[in-house]
N, C-alpha and C. Protein backbone atom coordinates (compact mmCIF):
# COMPACT_ATOMS: atom_id res chain seq x y z
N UNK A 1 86.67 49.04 74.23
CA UNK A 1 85.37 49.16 73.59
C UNK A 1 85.59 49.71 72.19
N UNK A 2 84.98 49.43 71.22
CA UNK A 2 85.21 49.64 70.17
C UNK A 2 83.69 49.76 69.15
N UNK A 3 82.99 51.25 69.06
CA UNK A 3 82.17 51.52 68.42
C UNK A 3 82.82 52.00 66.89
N UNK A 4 81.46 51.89 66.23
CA UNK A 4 81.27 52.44 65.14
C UNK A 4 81.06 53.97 65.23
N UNK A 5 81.00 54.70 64.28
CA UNK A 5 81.06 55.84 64.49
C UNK A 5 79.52 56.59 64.85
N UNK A 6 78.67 56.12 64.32
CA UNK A 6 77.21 56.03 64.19
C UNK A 6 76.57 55.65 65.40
N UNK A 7 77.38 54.53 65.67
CA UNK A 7 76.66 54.18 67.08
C UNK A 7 77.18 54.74 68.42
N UNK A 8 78.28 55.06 68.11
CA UNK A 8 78.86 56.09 69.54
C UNK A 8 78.22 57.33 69.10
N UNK A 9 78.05 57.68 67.90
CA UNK A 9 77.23 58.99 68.16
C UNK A 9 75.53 58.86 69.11
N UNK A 10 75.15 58.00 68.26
CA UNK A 10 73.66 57.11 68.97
C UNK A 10 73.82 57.08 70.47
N UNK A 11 74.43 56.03 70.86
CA UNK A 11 74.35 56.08 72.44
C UNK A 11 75.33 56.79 72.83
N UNK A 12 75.61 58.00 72.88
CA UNK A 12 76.52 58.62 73.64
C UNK A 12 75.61 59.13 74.91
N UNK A 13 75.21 59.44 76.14
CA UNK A 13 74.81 59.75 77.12
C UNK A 13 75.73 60.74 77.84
N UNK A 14 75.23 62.20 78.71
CA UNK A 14 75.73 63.08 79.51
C UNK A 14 75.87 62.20 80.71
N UNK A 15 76.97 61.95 81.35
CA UNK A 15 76.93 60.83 83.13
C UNK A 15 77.55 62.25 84.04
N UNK A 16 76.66 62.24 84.42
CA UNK A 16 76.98 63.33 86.22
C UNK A 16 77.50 62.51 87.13
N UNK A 17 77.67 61.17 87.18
CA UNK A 17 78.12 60.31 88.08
C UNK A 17 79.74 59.78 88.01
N UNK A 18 80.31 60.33 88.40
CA UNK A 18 81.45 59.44 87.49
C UNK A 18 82.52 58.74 89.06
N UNK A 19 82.96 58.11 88.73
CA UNK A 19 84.05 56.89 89.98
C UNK A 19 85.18 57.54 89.87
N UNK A 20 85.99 58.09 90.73
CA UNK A 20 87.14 58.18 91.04
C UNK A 20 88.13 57.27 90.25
N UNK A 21 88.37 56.49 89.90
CA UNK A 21 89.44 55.38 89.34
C UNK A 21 90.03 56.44 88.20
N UNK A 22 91.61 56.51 88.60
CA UNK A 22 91.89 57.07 87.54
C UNK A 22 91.93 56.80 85.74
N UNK A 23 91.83 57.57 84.92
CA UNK A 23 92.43 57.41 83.63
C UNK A 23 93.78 57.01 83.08
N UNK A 24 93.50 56.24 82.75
CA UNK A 24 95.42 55.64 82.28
C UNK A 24 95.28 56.54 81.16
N UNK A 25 96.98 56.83 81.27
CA UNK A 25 97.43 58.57 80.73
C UNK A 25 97.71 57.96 79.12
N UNK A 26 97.69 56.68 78.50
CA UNK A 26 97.27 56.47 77.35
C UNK A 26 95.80 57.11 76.80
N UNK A 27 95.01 56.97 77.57
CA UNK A 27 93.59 57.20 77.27
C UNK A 27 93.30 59.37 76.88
N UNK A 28 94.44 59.51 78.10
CA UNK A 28 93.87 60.75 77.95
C UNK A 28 95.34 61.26 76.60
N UNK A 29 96.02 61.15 76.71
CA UNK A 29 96.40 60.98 75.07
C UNK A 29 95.47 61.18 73.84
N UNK A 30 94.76 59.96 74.07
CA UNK A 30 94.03 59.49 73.17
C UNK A 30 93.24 60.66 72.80
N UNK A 31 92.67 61.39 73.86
CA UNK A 31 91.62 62.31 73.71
C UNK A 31 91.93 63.74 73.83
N UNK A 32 93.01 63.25 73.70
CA UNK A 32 93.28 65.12 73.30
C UNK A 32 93.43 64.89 71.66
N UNK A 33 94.19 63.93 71.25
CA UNK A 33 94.15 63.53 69.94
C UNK A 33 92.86 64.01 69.51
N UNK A 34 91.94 63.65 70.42
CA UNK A 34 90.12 63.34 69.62
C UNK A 34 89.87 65.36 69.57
N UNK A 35 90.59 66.22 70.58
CA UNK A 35 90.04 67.47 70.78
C UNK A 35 90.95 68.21 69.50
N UNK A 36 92.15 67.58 69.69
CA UNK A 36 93.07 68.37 68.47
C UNK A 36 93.13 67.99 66.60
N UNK A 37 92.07 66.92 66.50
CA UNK A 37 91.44 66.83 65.19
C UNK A 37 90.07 67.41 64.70
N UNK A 38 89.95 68.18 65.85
CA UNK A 38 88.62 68.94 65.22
C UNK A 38 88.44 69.47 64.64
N UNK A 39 87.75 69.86 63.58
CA UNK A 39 87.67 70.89 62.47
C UNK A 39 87.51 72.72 63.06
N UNK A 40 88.68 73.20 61.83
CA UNK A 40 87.96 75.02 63.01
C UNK A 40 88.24 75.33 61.66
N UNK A 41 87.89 76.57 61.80
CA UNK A 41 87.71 77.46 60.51
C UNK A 41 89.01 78.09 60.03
N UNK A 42 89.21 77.88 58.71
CA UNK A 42 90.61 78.52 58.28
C UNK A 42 91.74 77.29 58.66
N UNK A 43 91.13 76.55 59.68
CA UNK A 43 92.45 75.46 60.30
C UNK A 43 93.31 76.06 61.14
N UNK A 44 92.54 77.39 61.62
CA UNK A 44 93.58 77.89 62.84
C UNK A 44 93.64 77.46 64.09
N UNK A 45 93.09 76.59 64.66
CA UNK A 45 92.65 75.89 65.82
C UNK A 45 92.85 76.73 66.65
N UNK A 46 91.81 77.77 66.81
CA UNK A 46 92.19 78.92 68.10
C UNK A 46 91.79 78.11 69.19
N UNK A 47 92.07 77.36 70.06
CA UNK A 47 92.06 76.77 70.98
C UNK A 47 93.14 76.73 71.91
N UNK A 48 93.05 76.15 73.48
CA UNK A 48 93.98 75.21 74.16
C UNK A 48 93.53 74.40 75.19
N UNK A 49 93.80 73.29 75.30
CA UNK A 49 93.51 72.32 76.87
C UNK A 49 93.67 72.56 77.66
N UNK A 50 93.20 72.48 79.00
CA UNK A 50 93.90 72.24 80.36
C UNK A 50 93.30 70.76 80.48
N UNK A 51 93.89 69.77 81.56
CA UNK A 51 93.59 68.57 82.11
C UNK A 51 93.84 68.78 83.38
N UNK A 52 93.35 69.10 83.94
CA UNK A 52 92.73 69.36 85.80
C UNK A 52 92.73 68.04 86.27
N UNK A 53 94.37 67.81 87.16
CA UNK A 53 93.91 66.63 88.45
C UNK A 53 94.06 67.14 89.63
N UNK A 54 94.15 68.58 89.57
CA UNK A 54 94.70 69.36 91.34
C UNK A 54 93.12 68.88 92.02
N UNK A 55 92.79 68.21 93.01
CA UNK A 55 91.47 68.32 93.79
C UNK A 55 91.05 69.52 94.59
N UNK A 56 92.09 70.25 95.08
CA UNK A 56 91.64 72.04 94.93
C UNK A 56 91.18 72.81 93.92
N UNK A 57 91.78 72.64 92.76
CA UNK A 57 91.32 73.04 91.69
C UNK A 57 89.73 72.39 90.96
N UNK A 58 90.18 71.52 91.21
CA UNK A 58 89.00 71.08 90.58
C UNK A 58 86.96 71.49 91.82
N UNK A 59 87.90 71.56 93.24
CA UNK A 59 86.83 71.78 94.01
C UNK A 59 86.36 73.24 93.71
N UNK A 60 87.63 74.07 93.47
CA UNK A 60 86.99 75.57 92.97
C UNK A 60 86.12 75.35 91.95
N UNK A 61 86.56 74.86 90.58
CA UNK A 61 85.77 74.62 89.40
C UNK A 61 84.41 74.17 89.99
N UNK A 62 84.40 73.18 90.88
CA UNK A 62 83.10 72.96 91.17
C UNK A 62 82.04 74.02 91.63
N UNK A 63 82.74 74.98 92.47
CA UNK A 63 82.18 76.48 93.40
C UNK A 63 82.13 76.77 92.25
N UNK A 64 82.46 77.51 91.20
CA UNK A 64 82.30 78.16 89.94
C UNK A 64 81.43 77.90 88.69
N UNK A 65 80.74 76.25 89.07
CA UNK A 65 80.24 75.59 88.27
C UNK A 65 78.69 75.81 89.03
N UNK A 66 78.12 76.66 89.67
CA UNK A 66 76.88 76.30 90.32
C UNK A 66 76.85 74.53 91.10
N UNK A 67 78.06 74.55 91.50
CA UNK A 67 78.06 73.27 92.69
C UNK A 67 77.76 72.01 92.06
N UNK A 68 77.98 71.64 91.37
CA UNK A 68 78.04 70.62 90.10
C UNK A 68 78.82 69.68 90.39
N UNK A 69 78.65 68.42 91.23
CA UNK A 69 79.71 67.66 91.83
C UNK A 69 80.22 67.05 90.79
N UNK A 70 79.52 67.04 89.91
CA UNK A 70 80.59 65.73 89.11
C UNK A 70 81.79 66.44 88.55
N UNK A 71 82.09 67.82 88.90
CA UNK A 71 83.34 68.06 88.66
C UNK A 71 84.84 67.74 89.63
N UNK A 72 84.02 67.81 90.67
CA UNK A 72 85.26 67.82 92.01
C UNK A 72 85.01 65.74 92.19
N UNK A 73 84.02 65.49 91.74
CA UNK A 73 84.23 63.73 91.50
C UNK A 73 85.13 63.39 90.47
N UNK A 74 85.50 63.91 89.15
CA UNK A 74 85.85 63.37 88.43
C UNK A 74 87.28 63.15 88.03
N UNK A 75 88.00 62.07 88.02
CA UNK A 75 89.54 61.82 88.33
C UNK A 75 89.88 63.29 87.40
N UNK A 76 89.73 63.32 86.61
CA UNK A 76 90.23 64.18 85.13
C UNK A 76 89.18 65.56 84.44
N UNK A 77 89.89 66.51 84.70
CA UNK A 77 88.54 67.67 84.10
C UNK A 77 88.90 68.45 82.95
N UNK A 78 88.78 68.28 81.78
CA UNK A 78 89.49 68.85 80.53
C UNK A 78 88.59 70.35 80.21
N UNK A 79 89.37 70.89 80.35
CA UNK A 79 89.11 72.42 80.01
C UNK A 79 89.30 72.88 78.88
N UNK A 80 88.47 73.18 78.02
CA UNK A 80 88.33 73.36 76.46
C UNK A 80 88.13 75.50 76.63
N UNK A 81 89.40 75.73 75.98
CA UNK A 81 89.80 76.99 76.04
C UNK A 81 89.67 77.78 74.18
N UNK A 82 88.86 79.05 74.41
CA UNK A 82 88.76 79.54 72.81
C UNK A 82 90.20 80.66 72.61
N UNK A 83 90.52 80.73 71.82
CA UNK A 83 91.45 82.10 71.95
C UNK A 83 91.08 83.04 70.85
N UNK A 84 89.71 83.77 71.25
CA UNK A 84 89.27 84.89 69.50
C UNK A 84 89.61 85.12 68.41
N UNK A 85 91.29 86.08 69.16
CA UNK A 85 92.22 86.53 68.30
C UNK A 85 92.73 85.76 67.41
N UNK A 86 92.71 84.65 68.00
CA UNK A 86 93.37 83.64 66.38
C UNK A 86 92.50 83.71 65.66
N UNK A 87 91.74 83.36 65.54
CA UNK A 87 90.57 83.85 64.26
C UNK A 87 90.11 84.70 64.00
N UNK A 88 90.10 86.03 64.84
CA UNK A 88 89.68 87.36 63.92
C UNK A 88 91.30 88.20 63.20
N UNK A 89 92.65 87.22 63.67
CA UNK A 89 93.67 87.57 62.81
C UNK A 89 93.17 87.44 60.89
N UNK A 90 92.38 86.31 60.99
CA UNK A 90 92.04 86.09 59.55
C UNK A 90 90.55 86.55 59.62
N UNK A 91 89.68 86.15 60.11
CA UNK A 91 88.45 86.84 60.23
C UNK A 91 87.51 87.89 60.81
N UNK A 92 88.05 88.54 61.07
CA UNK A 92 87.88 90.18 61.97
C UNK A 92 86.80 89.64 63.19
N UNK A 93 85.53 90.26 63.12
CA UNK A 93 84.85 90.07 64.18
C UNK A 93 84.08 89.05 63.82
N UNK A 94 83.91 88.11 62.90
CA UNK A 94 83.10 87.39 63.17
C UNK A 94 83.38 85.68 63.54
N UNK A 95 85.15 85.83 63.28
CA UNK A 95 86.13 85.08 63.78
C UNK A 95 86.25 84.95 65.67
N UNK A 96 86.37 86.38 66.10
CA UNK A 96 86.48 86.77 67.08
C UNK A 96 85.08 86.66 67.77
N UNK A 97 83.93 86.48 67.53
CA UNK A 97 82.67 85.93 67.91
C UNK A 97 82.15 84.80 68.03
N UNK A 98 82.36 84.90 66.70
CA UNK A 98 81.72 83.12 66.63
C UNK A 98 82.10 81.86 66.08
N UNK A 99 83.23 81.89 65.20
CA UNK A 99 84.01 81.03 64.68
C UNK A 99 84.87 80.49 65.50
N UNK A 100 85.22 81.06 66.09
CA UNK A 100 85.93 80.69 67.67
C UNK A 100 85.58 79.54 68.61
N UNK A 101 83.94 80.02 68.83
CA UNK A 101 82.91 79.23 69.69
C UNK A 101 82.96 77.88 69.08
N UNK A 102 82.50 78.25 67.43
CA UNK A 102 82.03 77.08 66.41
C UNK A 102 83.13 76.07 66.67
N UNK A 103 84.10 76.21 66.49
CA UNK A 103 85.70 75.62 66.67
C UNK A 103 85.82 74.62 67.74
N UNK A 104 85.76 75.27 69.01
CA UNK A 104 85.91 74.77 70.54
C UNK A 104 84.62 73.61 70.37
N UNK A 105 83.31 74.54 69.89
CA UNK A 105 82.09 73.08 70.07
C UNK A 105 82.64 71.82 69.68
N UNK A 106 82.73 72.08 68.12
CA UNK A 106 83.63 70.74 67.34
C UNK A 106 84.58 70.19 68.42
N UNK A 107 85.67 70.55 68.72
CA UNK A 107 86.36 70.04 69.42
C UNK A 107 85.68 68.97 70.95
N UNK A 108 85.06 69.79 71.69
CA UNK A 108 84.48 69.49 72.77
C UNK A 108 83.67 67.97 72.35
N UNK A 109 83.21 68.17 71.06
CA UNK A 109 82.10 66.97 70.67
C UNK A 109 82.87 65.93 70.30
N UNK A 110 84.09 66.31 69.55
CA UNK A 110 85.02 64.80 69.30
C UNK A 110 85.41 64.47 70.77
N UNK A 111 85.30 65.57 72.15
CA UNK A 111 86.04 64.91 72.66
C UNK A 111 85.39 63.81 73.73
N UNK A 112 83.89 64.98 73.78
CA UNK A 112 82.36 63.46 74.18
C UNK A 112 82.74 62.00 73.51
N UNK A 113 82.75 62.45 72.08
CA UNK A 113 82.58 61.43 71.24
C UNK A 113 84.32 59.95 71.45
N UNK A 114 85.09 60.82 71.61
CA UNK A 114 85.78 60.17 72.07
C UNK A 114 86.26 59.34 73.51
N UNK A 115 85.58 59.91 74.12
CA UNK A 115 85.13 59.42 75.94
C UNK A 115 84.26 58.35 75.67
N UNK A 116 83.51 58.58 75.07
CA UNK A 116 81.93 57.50 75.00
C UNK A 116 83.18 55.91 74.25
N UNK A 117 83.54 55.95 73.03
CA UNK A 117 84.19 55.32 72.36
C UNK A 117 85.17 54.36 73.55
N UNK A 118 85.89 55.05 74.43
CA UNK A 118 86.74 54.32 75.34
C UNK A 118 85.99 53.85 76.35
N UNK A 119 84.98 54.04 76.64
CA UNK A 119 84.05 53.46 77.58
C UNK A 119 83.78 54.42 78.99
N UNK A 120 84.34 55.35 78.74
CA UNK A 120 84.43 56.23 80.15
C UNK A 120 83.20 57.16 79.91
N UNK A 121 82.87 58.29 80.86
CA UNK A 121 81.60 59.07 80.65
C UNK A 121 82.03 60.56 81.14
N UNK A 122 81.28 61.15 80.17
CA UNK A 122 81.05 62.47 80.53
C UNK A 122 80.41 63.70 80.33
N UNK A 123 80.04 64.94 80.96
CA UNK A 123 79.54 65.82 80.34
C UNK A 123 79.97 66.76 79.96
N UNK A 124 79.33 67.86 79.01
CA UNK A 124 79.82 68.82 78.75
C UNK A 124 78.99 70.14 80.15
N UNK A 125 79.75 70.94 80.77
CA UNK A 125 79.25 71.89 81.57
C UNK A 125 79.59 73.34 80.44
N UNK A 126 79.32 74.34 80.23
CA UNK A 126 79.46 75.95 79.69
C UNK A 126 79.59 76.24 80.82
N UNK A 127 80.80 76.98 80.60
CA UNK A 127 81.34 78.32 81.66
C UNK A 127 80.14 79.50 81.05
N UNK A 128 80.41 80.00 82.87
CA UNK A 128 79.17 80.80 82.40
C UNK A 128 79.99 82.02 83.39
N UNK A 129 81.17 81.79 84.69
CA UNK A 129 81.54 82.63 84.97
C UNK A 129 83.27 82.67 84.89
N UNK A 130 83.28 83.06 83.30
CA UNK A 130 84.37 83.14 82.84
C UNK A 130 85.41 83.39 83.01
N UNK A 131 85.55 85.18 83.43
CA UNK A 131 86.65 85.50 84.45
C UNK A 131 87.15 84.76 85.63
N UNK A 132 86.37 84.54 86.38
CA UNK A 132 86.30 83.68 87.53
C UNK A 132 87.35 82.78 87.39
N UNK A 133 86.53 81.74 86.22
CA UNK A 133 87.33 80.35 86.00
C UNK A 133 88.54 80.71 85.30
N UNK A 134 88.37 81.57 84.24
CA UNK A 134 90.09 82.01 84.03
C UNK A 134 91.37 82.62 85.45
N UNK A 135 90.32 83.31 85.56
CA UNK A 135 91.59 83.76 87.13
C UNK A 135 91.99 82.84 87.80
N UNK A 136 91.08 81.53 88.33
CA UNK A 136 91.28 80.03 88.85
C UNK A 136 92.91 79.09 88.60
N UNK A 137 92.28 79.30 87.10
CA UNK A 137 93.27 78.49 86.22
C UNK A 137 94.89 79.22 85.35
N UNK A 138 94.62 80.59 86.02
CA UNK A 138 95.59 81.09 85.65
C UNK A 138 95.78 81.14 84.34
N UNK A 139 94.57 81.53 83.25
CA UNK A 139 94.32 82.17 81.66
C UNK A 139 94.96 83.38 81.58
N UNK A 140 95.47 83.71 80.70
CA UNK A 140 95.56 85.43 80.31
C UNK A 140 94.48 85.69 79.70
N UNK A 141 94.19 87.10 79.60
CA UNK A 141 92.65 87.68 78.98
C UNK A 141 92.69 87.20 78.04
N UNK A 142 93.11 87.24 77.08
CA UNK A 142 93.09 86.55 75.68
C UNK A 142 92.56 84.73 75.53
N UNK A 143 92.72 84.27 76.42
CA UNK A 143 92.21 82.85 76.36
C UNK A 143 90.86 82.91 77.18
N UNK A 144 89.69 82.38 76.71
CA UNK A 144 88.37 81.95 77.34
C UNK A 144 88.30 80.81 77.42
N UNK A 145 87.89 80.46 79.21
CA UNK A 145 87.65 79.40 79.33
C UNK A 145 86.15 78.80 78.71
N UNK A 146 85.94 77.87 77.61
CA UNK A 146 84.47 77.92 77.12
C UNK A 146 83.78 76.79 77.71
N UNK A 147 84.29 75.53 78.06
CA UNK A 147 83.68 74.06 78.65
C UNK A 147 84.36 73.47 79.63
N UNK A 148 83.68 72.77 80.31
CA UNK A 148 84.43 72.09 81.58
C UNK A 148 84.15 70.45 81.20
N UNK A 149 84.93 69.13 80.93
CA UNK A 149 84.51 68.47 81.24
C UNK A 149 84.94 67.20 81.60
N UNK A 150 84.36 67.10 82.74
CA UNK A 150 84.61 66.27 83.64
C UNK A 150 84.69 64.99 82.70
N UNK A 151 85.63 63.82 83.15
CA UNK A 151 85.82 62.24 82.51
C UNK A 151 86.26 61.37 83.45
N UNK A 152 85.15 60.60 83.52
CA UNK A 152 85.76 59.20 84.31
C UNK A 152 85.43 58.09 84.23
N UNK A 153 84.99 57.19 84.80
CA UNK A 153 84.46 55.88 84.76
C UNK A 153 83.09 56.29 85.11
N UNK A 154 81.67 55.94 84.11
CA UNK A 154 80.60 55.96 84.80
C UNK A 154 80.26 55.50 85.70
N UNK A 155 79.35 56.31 86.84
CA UNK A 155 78.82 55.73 88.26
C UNK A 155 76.99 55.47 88.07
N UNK A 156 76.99 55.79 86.61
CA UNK A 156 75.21 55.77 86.46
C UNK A 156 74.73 55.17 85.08
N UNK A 157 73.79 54.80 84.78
CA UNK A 157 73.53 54.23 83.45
C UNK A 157 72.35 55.35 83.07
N UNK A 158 72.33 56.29 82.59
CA UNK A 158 71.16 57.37 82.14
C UNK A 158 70.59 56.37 80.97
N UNK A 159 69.28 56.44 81.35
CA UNK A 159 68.30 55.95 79.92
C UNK A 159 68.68 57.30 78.82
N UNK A 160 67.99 56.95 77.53
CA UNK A 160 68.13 57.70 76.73
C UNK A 160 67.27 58.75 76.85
N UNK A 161 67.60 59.85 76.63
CA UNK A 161 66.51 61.47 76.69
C UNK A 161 65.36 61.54 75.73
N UNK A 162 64.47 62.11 75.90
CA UNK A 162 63.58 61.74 74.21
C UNK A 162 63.93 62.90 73.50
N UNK A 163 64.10 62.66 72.32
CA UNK A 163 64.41 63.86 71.32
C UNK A 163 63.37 64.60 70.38
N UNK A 164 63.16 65.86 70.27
CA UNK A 164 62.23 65.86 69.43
C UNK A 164 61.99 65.16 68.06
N UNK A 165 62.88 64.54 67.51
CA UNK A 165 62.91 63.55 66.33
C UNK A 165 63.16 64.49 64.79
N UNK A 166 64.16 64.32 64.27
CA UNK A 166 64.61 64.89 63.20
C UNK A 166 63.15 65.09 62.66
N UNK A 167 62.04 64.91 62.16
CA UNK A 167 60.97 64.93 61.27
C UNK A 167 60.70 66.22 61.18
N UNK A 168 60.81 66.50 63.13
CA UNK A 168 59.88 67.89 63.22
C UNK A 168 60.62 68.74 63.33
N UNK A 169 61.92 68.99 62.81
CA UNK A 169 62.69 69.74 63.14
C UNK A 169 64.17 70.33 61.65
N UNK A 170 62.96 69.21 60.79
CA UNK A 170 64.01 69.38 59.67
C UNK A 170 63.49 69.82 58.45
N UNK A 171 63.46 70.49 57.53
CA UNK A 171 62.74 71.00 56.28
C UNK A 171 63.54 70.37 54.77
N UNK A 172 63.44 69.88 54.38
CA UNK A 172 63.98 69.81 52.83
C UNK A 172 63.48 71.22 51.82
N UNK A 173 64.82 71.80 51.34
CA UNK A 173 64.37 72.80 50.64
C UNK A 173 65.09 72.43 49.01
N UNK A 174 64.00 72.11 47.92
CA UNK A 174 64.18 71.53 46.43
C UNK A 174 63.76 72.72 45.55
C-alpha cells in the first residue's frame, strides 16, 4: 500500500480488532525505522522499544491494560519507552517532564502513521499502571513504559470519528 503523506494522515483509524497473522519481520523493521525518525528535543531521542511476541507477556499487558483484548490478540505489541534523564541531562526538569513525553508522542505517531501506510492497524493504549508494566517487562526505574501498541492485520473497518473541525478550534492571531 502506498499512501501519500496527507492521506495516511486523513484515514488513519484506531482498529481494536486485529488477526493473528503474523508481521513479516521486514515490516516491523520498517517501523521501528518510522519510531526512530521522530523528532525529540535537542535530538536526544530519550527513548527505547520493546516488540512483544511472548503470548504470556503480552496476556499480562493485557491484565495491566484494563483487559483490552486487542493486546493479547495482536501478533506484535511495540512498547514505546521514555527515559527523562536523557533530557533533563540537557534540560533539567522540564526535559525530565515533558520533553520526554513530547518525544515518545512524536515517535508513537510516526509509528501509527507508519502501520496505517503498510496496511496493517493499530492503536495507541497510555500506560497508566506504570510500575506494574515496567516490572512485567523487566524496565529499570529509569525507563517509563509510556504506550502500548498493539499491530496487526485489521479485523474491523471503523467508520471515521467526527471531529470537532479545525474552524472551532483554531484562532489566527495577526
Amino acid at each position: 500500500m502506498s499512501l501519500s503523506a496527507i492521506e495516511c494522515i486523513l484515514t488513519r483509524r484506531s482498529i481494536r480488532a486485529l488477526r493473528p497473522d503474523p508481521i513479516r519481520p521486514e515490516d516491523v523493521e520498517t517501523l521501528l525505522g518510522c519510531l526512530e525518525a521522530a523528532p525529540s528535543a535537542g535530538n536526544l531521542q530519550p527513548w527505547c522499544f520493546l516488540i512483544v511476541k511472548s503470548q504470556a507477556l503480552k496476556e499480562e499487558l493485557c491484565r495491566l491494560s484494563f483487559d483490552q483484548q486487542v493486546v493479547k490478540q495482536a501478533p506484535v505489541v511495540f512498547v514505546v519507552c521514555a527515559i527523562p534523564e536523557q533530557s533533563a541531562a540537557q534540560y533539567g526538569d522540564v526535559g525530565r517532564n515533558l520533553f520526554c513525553l513530547q518525544d515518545t508522542a512524536a515517535a508513537v505517531q510516526n509509528l501509527l502513521l507508519g502501520v496505517h501506510a503498510l496496511g496493517y492497524g493499530a492503536v495507541w493504549i497510555g500506560v497508566v499502571r506504570e510500575r506494574e508494566i515496567a516490572t512485567c517487562l523487566g524496565l529499570d526505574e529509569a525507563t517509563r513504559p509510556v504506550a502500548l501498541i498493539p499491530v496487526g492485520l485489521p479485523d474491523e473497518t471503523p467508520n471515521p470519528m467526527e471531529r470537532r473541525g479545525w474552524r472551532t478550534i483554531t484562532r489566527t492571531l495577526e
